[in-house]
C-alpha atoms as a PDB file:
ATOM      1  CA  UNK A   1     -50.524  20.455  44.292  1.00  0.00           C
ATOM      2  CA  UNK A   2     -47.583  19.276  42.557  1.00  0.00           C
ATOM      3  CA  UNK A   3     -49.958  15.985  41.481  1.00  0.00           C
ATOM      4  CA  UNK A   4     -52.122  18.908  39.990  1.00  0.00           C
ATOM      5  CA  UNK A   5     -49.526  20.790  38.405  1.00  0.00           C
ATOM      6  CA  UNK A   6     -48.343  17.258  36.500  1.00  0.00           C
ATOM      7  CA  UNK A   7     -51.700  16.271  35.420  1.00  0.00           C
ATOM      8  CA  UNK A   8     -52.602  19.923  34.148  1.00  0.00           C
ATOM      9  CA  UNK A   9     -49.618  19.728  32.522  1.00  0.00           C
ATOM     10  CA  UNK A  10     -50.225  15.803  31.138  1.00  0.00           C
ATOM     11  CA  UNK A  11     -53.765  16.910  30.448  1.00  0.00           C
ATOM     12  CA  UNK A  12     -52.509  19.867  27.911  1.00  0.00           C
ATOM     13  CA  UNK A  13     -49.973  17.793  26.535  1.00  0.00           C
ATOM     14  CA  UNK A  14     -52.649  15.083  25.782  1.00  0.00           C
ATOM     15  CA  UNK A  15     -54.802  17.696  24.576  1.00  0.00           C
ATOM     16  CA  UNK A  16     -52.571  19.100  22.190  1.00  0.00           C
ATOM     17  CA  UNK A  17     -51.844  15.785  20.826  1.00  0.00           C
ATOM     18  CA  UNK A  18     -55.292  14.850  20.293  1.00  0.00           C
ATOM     19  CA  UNK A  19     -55.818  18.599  18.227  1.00  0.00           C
ATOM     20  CA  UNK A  20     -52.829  17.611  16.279  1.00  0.00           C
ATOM     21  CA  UNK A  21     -53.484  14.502  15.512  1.00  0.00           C
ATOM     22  CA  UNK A  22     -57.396  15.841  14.029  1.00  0.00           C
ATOM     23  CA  UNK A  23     -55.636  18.426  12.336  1.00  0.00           C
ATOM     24  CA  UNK A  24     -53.261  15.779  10.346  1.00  0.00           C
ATOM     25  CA  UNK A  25     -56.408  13.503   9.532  1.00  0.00           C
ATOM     26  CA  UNK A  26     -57.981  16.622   7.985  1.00  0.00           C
ATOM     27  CA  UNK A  27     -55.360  17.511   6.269  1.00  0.00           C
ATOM     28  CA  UNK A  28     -55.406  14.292   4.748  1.00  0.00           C
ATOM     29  CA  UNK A  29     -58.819  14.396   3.807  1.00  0.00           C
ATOM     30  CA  UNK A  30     -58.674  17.353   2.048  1.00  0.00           C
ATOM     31  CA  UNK A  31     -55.944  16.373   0.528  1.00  0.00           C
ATOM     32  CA  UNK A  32     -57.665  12.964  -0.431  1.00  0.00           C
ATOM     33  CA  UNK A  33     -60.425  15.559  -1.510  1.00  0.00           C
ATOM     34  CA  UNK A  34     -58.371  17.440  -3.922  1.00  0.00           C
ATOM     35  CA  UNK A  35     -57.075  14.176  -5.382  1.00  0.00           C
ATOM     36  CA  UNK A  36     -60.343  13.391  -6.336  1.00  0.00           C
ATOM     37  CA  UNK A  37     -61.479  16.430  -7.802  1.00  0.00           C
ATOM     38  CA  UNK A  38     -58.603  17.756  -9.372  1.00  0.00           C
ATOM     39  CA  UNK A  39     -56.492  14.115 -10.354  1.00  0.00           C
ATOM     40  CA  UNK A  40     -53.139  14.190  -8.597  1.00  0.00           C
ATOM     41  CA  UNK A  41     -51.892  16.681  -6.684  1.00  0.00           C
ATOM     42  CA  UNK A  42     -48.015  17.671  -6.666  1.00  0.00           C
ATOM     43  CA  UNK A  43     -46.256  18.150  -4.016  1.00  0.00           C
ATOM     44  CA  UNK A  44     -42.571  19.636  -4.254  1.00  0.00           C
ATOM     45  CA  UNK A  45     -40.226  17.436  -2.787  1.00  0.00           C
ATOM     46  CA  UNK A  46     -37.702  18.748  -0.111  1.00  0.00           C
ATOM     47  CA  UNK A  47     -34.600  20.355  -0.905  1.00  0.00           C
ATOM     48  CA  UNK A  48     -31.226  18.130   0.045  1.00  0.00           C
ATOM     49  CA  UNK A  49     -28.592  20.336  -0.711  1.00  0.00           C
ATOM     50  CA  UNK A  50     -25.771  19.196  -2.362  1.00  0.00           C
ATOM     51  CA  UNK A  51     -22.146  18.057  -1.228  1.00  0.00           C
ATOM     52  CA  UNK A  52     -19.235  19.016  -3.485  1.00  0.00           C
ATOM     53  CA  UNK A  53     -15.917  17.275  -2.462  1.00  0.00           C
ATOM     54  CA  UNK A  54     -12.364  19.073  -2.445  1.00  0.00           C
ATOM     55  CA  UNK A  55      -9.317  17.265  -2.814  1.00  0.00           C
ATOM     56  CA  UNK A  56      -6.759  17.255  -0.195  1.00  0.00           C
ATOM     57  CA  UNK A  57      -3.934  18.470  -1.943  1.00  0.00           C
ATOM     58  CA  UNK A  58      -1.531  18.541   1.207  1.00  0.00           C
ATOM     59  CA  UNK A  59      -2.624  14.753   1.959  1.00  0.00           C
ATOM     60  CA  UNK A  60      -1.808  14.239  -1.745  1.00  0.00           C
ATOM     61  CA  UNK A  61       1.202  16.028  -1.645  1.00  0.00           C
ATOM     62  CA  UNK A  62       2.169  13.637   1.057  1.00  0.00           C
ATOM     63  CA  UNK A  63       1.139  10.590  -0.015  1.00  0.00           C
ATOM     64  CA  UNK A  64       3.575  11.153  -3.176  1.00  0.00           C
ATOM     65  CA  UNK A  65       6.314  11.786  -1.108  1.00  0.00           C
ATOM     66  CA  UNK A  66       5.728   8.798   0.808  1.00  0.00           C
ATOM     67  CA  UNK A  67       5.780   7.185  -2.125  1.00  0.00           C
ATOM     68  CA  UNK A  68       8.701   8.549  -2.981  1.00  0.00           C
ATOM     69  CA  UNK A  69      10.525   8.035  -0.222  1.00  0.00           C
ATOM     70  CA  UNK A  70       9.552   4.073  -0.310  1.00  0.00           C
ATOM     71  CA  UNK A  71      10.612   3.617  -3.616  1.00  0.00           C
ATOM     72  CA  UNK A  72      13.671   5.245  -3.288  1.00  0.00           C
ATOM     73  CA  UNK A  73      14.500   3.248   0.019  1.00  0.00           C
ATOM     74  CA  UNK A  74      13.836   0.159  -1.875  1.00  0.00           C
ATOM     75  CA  UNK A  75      16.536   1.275  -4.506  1.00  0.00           C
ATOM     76  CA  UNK A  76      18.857   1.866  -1.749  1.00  0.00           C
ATOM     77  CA  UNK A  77      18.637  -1.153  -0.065  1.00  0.00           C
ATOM     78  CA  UNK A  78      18.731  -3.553  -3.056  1.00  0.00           C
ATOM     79  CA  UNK A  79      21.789  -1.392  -4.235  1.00  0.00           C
ATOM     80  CA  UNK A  80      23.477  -2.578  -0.744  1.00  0.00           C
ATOM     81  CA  UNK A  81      22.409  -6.154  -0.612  1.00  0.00           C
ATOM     82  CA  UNK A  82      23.506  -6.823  -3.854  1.00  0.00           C
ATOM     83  CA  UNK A  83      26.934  -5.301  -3.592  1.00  0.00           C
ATOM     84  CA  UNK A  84      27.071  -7.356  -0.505  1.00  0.00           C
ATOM     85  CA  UNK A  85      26.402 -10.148  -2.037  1.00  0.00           C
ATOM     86  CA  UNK A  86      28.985  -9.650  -4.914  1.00  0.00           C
ATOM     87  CA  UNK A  87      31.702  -8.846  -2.158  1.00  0.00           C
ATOM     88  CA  UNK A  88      30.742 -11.803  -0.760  1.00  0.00           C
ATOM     89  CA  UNK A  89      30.521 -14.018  -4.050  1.00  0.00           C
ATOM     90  CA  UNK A  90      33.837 -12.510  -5.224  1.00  0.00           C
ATOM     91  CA  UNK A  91      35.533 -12.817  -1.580  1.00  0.00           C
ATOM     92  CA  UNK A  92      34.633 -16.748  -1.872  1.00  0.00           C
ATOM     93  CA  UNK A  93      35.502 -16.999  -5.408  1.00  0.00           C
ATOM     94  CA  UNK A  94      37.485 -14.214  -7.025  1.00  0.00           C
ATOM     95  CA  UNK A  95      40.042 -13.639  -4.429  1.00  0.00           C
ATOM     96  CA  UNK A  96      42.736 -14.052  -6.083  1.00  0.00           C
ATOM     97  CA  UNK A  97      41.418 -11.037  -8.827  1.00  0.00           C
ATOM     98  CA  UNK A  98      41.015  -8.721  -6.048  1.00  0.00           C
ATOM     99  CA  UNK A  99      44.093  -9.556  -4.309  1.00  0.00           C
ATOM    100  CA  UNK A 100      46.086  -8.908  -7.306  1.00  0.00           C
ATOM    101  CA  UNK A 101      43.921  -5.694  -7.464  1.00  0.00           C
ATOM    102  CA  UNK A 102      45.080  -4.643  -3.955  1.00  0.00           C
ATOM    103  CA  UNK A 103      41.907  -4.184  -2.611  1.00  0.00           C
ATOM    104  CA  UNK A 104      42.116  -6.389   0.716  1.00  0.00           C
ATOM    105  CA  UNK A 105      43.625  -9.599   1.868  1.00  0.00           C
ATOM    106  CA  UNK A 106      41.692 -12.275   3.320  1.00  0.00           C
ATOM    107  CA  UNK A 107      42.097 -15.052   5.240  1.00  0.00           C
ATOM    108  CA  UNK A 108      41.213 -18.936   5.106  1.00  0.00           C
ATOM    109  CA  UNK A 109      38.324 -18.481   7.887  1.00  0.00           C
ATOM    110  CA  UNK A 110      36.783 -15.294   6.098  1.00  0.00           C
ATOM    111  CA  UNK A 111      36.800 -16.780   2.678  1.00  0.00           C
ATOM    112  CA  UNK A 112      34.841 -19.854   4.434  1.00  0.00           C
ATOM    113  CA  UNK A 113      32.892 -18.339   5.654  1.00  0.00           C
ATOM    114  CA  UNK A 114      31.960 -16.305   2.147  1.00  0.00           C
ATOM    115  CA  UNK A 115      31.229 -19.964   0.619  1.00  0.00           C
ATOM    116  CA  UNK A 116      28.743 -20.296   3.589  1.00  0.00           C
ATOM    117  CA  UNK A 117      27.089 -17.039   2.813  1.00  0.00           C
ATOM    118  CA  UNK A 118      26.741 -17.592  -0.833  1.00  0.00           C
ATOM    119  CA  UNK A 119      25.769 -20.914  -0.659  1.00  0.00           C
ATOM    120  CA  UNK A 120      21.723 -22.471  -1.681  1.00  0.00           C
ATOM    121  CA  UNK A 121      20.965 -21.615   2.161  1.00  0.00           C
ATOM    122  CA  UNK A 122      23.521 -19.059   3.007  1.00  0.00           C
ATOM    123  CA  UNK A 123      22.402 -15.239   3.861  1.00  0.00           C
ATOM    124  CA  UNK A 124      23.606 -14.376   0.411  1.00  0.00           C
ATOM    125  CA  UNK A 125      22.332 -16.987  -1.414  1.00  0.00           C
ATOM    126  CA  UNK A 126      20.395 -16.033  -4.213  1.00  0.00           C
ATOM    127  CA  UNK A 127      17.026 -17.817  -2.345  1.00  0.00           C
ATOM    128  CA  UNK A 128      17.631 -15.575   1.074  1.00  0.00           C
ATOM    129  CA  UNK A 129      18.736 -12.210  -0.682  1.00  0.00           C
ATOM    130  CA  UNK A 130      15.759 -12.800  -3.149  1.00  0.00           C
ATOM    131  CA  UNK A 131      13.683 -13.192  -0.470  1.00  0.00           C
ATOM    132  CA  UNK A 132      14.635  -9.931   2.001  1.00  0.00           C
ATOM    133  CA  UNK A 133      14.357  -7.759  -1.309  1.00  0.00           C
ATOM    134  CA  UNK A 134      10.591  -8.529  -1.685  1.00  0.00           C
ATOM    135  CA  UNK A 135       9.847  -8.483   2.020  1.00  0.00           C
ATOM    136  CA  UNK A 136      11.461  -5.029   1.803  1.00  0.00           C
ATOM    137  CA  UNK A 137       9.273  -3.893  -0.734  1.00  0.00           C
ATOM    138  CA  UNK A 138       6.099  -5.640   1.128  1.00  0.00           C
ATOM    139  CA  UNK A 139       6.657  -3.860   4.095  1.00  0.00           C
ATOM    140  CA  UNK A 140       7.712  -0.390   2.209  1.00  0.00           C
ATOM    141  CA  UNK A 141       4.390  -0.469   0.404  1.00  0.00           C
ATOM    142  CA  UNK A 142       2.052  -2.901   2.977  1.00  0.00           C
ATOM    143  CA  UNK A 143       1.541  -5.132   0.374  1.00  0.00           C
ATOM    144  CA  UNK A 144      -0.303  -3.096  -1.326  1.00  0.00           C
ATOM    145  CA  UNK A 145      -0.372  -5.327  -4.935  1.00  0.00           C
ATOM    146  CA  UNK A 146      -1.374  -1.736  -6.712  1.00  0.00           C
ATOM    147  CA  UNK A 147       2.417  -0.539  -5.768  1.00  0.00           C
ATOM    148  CA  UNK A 148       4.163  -3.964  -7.332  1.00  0.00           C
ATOM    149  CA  UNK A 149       5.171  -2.797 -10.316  1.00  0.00           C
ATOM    150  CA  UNK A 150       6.568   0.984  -8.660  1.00  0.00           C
ATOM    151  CA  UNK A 151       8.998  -1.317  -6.431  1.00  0.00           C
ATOM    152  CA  UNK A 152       9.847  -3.749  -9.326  1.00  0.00           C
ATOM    153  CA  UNK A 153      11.227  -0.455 -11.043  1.00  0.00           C
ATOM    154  CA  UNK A 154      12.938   0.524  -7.911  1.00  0.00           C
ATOM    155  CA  UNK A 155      14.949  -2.491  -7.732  1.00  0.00           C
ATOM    156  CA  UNK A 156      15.631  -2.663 -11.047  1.00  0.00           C
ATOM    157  CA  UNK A 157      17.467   0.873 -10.431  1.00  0.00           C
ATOM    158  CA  UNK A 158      18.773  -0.552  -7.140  1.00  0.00           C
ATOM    159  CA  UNK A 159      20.268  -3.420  -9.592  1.00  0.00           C
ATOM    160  CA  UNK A 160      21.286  -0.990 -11.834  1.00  0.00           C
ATOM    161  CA  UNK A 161      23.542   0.995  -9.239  1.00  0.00           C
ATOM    162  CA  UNK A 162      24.509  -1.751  -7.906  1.00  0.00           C
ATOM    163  CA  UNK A 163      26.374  -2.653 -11.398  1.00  0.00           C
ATOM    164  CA  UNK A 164      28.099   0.588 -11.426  1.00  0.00           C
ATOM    165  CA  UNK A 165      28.967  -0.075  -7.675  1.00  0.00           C
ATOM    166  CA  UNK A 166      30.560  -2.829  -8.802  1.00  0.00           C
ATOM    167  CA  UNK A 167      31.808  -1.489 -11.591  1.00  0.00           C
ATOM    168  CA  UNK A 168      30.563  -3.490 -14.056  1.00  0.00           C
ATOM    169  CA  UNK A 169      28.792  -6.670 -14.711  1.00  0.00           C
ATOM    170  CA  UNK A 170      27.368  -8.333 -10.777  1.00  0.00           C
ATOM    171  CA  UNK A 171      28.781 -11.944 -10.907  1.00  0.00           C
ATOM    172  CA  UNK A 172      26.096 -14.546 -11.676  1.00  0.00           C
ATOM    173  CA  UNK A 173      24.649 -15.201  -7.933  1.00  0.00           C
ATOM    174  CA  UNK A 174      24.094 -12.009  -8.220  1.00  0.00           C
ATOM    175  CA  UNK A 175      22.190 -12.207 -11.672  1.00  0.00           C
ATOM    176  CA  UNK A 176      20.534 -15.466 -10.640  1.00  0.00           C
ATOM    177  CA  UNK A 177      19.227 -13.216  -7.744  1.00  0.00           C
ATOM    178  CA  UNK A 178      17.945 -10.061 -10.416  1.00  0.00           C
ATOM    179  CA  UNK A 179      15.774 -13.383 -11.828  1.00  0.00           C
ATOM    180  CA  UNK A 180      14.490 -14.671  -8.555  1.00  0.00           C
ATOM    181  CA  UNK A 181      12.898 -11.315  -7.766  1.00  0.00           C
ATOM    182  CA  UNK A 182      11.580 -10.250 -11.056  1.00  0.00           C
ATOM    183  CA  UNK A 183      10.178 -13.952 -10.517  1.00  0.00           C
ATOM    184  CA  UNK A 184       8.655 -12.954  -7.330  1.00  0.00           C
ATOM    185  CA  UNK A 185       7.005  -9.998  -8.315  1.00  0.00           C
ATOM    186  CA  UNK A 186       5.002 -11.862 -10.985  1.00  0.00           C
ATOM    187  CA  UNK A 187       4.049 -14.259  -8.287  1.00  0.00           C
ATOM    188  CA  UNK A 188       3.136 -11.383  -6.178  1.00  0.00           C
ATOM    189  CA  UNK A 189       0.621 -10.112  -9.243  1.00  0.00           C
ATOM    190  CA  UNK A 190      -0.346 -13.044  -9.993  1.00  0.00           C
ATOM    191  CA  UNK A 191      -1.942 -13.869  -6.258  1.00  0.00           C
ATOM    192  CA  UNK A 192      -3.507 -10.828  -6.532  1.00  0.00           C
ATOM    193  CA  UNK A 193      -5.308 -11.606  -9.717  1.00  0.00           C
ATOM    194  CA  UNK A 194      -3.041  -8.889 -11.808  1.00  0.00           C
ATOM    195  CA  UNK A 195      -0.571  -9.028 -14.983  1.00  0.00           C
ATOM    196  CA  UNK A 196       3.033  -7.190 -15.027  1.00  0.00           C
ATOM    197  CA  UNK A 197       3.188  -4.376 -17.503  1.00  0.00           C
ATOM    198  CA  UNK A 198       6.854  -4.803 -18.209  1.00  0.00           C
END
């Protein structure tokens, strides 16, 4: 019974296939029909409605104030590095200057050990310091080359509090080190096929 009740059931189902499958070939021959008589026949194409698009303003709002945030973090950190490295350029160099100043004493071992930092290969040599500043600002921004130029003006305003830190003109490692970056940022455009605007 249930063998029955499938191949009604298959039987119908073939049937109605068959019916609509003659009524699509006649459809087509009248159309074909009308073609001929009347010269083309128009047929409205279907409707696709339209998509408008909506900005995200709160993702945009916080995109800008990640933004923000990076740059300013940039500014903050090259403002500490490069005091750093003029404490330790002036601790190696200019100790007598701040010892007549009264700022600190220091001893033989700690102003060795300042040469050593400043030196070619030191942690504060201008090569090292240089190079934590841009991997700072590649890791801020992913190395993203479109943000370059927004964390080459952040440093220049880390550099630029970094003066008044000081309080006054950073000692020449430490301007030798301003060059090396600006250096590396155009290095950075350029290997991304780009051109400073400064």
């Amino acid at each position: 019974m249930n063998v029955n009740g499938i191949t009604k059931v298959g039987d119908s189902y073939a049937a109605y296939n068959s019916n609509a499958v003659r009524e699509a070939e006649a459809a087509v021959e009248v159309k074909e029909t009308e073609a001929e008589e009347n010269g083309v026949v128009y047929e409205p194409a279907l409707e696709i409605p339209t998509q408008t698009y909506k900005a995200n303003s709160e993702l945009i709002a916080k995109l800008k104030a990640d933004a923000e945030a990076h740059y300013n973090q940039l500014q903050d950190i090259v403002t500490q590095l490069i005091t750093k490295q003029s404490n330790a350029y002036a601790t190696a160099n200019d100790i007598w200057t701040f010892l007549r100043e009264g700022n600190f004493t220091v001893d033989a071992e700690t102003k060795a050990q300042a040469e050593a930092d400043i030196a070619e290969d030191g942690y504060w040599g201008v090569k090292a310091t240089s190079d934590r500043i841009i991997d700072f600002a590649n890791a801020l921004t992913g190395g993203d080359p479109s943000k370059i130029e927004s964390m080459r003006d952040a440093f220049i305003k880390g550099y630029k509090e970094a003066e008044k830190t000081w309080g006054g003109e950073l000692p020449e490692i430490s301007k030798k080190t301003y060059e090396a970056v600006m250096q590396k940022f155009d290095d950075l455009l350029a290997q991304a096929g780009l051109t400073s605007e400064n």
